[in-house]
N, C-alpha and C. Protein backbone atom coordinates (compact mmCIF):
# COMPACT_ATOMS: atom_id res chain seq x y z
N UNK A 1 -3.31 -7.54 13.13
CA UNK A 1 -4.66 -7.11 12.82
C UNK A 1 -4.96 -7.52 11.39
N UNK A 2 -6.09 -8.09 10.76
CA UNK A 2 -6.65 -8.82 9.80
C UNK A 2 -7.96 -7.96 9.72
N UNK A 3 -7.98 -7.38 8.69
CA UNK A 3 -9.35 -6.37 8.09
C UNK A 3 -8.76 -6.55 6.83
N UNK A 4 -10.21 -5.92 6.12
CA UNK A 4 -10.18 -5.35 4.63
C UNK A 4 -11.16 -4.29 4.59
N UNK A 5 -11.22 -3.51 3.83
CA UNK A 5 -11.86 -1.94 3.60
C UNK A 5 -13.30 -2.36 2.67
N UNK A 6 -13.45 -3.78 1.90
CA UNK A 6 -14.42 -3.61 0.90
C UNK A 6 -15.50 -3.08 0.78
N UNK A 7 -15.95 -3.29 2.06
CA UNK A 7 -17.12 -2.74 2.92
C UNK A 7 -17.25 -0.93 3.30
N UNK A 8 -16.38 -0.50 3.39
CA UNK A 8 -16.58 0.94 3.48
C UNK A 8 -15.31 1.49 2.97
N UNK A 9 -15.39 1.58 1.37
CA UNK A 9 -14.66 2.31 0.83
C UNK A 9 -16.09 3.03 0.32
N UNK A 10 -15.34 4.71 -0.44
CA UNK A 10 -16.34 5.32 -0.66
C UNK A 10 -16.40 5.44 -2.30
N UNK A 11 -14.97 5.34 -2.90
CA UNK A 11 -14.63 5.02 -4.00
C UNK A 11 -14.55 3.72 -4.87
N UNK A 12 -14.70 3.40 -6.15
CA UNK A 12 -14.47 2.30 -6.52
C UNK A 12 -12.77 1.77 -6.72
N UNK A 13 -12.19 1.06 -6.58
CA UNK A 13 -11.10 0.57 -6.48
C UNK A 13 -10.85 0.03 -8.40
N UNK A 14 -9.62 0.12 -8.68
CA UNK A 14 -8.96 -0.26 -10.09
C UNK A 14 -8.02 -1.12 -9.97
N UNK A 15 -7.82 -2.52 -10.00
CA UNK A 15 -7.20 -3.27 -10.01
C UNK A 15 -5.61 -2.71 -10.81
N UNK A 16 -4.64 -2.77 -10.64
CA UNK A 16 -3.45 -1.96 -11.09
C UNK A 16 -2.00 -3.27 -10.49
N UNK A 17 -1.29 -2.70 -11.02
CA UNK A 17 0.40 -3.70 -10.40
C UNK A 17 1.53 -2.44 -11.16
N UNK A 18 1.70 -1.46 -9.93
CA UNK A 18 2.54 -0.58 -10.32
C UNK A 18 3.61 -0.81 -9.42
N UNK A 19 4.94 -0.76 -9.73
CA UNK A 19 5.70 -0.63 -8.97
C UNK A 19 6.24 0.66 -7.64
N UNK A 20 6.34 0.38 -6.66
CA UNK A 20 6.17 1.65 -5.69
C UNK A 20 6.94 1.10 -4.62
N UNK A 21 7.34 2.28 -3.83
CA UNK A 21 8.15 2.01 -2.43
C UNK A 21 7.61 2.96 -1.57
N UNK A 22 7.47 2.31 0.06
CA UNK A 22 6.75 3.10 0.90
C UNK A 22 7.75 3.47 1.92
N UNK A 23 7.71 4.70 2.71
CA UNK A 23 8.80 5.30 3.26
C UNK A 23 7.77 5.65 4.32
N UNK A 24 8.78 5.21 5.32
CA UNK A 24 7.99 5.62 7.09
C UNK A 24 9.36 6.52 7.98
N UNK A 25 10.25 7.10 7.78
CA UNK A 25 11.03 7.61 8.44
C UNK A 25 12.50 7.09 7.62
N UNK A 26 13.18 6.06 8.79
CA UNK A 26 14.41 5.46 7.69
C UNK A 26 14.12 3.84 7.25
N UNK A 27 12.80 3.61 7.43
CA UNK A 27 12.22 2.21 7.14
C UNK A 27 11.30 2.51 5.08
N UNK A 28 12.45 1.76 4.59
CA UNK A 28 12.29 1.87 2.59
C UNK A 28 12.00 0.62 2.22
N UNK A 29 10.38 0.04 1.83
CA UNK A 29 10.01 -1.36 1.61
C UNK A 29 9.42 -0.71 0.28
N UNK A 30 10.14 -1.60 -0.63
CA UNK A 30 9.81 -1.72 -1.98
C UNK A 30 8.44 -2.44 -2.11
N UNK A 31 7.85 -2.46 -3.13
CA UNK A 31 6.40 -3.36 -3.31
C UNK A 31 5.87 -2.66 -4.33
N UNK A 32 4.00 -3.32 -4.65
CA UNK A 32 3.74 -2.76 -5.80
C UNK A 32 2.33 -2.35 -5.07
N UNK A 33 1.71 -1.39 -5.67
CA UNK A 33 0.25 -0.31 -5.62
C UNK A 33 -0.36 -1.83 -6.51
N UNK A 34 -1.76 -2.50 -5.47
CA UNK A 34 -2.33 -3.70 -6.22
C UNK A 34 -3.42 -2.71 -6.76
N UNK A 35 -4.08 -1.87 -6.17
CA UNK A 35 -5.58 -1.15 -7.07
C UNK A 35 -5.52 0.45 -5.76
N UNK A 36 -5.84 0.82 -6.63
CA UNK A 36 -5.69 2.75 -6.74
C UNK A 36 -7.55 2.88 -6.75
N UNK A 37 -7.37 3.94 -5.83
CA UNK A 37 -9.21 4.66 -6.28
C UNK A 37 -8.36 6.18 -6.00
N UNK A 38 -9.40 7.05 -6.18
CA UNK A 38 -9.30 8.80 -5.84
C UNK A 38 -8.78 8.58 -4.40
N UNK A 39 -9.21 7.90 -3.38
CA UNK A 39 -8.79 7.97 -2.10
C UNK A 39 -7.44 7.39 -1.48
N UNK A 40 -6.84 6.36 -2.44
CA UNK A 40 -6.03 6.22 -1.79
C UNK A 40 -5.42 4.83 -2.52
N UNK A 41 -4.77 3.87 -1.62
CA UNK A 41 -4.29 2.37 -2.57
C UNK A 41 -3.87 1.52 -1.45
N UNK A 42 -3.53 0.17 -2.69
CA UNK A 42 -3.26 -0.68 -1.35
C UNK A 42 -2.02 -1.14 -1.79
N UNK A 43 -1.49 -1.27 -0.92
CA UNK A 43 -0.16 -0.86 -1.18
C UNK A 43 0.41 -2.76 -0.56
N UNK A 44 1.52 -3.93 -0.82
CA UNK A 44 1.91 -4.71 -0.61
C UNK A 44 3.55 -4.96 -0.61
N UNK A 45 4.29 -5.45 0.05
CA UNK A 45 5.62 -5.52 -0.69
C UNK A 45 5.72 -6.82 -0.84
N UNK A 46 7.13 -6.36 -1.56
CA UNK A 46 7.48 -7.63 -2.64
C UNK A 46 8.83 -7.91 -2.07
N UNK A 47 8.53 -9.37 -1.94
CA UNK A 47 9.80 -10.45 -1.49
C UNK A 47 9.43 -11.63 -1.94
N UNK A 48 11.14 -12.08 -2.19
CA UNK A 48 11.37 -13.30 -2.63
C UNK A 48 10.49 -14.13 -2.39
N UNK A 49 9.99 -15.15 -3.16
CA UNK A 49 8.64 -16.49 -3.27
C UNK A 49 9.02 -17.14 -1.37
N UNK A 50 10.26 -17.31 -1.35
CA UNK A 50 10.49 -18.40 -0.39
C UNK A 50 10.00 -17.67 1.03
N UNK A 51 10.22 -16.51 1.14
CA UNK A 51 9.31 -16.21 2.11
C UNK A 51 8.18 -16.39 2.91
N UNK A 52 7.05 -16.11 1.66
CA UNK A 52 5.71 -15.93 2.15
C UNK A 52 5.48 -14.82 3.30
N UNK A 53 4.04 -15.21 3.54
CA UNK A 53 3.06 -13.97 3.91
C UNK A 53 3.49 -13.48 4.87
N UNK A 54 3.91 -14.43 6.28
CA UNK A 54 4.66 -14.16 7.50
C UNK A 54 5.74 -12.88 7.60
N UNK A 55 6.68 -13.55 6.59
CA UNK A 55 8.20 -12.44 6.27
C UNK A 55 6.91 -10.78 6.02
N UNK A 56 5.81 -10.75 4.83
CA UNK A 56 5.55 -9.66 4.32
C UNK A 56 4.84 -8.87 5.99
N UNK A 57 4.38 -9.72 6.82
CA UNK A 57 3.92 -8.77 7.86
C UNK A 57 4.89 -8.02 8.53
N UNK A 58 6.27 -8.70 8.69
CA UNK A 58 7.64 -8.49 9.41
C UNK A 58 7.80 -6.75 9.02
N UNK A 59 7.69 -6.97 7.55
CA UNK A 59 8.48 -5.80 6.82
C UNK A 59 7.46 -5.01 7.23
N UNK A 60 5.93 -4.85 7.14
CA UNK A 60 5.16 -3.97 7.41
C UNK A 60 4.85 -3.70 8.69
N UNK A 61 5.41 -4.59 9.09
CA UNK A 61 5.58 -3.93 10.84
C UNK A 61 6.09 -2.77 12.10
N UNK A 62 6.41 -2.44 11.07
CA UNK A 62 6.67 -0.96 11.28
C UNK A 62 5.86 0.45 11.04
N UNK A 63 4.74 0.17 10.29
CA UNK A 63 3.91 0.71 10.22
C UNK A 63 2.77 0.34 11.27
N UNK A 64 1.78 1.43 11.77
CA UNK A 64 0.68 1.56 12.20
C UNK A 64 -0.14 2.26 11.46
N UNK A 65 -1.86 2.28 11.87
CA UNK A 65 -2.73 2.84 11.28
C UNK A 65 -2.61 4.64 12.06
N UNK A 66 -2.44 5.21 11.29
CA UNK A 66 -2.54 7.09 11.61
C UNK A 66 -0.58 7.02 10.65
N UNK A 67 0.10 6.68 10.85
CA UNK A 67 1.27 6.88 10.34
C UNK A 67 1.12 7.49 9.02
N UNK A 68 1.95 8.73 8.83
CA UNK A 68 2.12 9.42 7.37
C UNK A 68 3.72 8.39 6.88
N UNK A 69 3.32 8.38 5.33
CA UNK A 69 4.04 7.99 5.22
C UNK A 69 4.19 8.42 3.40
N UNK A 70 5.54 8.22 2.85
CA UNK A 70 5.79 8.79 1.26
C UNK A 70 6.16 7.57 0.39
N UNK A 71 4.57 7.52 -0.50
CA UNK A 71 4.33 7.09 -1.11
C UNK A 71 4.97 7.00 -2.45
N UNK A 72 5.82 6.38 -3.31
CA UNK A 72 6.19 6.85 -5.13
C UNK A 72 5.74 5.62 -5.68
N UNK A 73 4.92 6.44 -6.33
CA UNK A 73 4.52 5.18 -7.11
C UNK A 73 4.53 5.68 -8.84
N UNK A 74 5.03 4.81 -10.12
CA UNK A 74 4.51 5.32 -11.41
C UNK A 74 3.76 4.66 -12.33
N UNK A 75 2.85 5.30 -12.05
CA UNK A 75 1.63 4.47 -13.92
C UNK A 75 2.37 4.60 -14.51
N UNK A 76 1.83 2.99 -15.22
CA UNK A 76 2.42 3.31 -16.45
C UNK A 76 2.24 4.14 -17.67
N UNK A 77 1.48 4.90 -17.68
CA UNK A 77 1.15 6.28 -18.73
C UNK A 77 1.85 7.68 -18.34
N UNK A 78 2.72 7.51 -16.89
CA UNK A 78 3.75 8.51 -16.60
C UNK A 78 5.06 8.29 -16.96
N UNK A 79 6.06 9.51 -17.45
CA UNK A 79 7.44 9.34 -17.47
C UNK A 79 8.08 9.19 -16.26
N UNK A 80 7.23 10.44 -15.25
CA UNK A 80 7.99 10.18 -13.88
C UNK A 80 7.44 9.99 -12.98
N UNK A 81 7.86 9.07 -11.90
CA UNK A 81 7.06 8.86 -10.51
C UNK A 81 6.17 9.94 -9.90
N UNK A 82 5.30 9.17 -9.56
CA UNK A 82 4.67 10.21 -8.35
C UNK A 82 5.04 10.01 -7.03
N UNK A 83 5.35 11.37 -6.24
CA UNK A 83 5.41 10.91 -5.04
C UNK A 83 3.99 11.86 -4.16
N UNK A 84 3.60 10.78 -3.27
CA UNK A 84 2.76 11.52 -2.77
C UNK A 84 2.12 11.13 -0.91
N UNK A 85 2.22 11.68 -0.25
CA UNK A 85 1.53 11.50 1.24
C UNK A 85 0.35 11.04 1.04
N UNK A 86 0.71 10.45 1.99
CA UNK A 86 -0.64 9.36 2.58
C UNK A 86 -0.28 8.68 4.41
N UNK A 87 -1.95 8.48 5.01
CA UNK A 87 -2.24 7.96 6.18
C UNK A 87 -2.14 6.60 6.20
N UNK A 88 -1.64 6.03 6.87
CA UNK A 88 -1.91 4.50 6.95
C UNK A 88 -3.47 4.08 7.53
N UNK A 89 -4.31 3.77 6.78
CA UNK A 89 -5.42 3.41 7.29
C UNK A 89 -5.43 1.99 8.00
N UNK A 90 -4.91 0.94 7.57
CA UNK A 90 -5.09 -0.43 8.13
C UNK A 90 -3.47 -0.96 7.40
N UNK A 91 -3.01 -1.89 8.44
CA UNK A 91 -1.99 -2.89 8.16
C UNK A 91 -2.75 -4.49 8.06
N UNK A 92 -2.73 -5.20 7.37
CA UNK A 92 -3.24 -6.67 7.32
C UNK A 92 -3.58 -7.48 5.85
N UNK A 93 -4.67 -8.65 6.12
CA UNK A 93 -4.87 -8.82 4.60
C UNK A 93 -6.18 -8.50 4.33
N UNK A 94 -6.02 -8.60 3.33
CA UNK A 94 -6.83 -7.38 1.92
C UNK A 94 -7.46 -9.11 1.11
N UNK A 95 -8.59 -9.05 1.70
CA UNK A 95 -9.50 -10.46 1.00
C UNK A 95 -9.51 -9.97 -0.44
N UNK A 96 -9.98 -8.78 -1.10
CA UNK A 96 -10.02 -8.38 -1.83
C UNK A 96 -8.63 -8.96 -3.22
N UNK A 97 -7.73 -8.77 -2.77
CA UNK A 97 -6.16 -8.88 -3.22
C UNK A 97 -6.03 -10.49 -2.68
N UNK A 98 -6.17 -10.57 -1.87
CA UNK A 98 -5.64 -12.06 -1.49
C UNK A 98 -4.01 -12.23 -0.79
N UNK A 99 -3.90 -11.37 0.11
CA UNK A 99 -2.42 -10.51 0.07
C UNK A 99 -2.47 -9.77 1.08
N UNK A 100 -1.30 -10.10 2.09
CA UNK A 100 -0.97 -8.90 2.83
C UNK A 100 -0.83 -7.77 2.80
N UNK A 101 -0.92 -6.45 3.31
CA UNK A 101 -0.24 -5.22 2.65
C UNK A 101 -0.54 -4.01 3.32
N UNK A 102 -1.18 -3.17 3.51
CA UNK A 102 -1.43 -1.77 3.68
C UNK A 102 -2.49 -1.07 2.60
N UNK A 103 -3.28 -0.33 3.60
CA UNK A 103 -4.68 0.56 2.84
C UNK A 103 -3.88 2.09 3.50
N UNK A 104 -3.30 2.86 2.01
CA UNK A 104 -3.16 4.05 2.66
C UNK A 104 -4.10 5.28 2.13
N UNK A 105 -4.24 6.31 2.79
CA UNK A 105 -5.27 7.06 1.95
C UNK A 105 -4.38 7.76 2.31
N UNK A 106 -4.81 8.82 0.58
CA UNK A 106 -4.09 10.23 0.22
C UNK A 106 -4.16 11.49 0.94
N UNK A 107 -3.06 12.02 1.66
CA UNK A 107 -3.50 13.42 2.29
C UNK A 107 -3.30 14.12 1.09
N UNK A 108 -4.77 14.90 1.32
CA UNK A 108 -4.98 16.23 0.74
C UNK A 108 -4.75 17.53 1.06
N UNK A 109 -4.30 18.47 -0.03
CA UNK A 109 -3.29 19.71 0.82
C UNK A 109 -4.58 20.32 1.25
């Protein structure tokens, strides 16, 4: 599946490159948070150059859209990570980013 959110986000998006790892059960894909709003982020992983885009769908393939999943991610203006829940809204690429990855939004308690 190939979408992007640009079109109906409700928030403005912040371009960002934080380092973060996304957790779906016992599936742990490292990557980085490309831009953060109040609602949520987009989340990509990171592998070796020789890969490419193909390998990055592999790894995110394990995710679907409704999946909770635990988010850590740290600004850099924090000492310590955040960890925090979130929905998988969409798996695909992000025209926006130029980049495969994941749109997750934040559950709120």
């Amino acid at each position: 599946m190939s979408v992007t959110m640009s079109n109906r986000r409700d928030e403005p998006r912040v371009p960002v490159e934080w380092r973060a790892e996304c957790k779906l059960g016992a599936n742990l894909t490292q990557g980085l948070v490309r831009d953060v709003s109040g609602g949520g982020v987009f989340f990509t992983p990171v592998l070796p150059s020789t890969n490419g885009d193909d390998a990055r769908m592999k790894v995110l393939s394990f995710m679907e859209p409704g999946d909770t999943v635990v988010l850590t991610y740290r600004p850099e203006w924090r000492e310590q990570p955040m960890m925090v829940l979130a929905t998988v809204q969409w798996v695909g690429y992000s025209h926006d980013n130029e980049i495969d990855g994941v749109g997750l939004h934040f559950q709120r308690d």
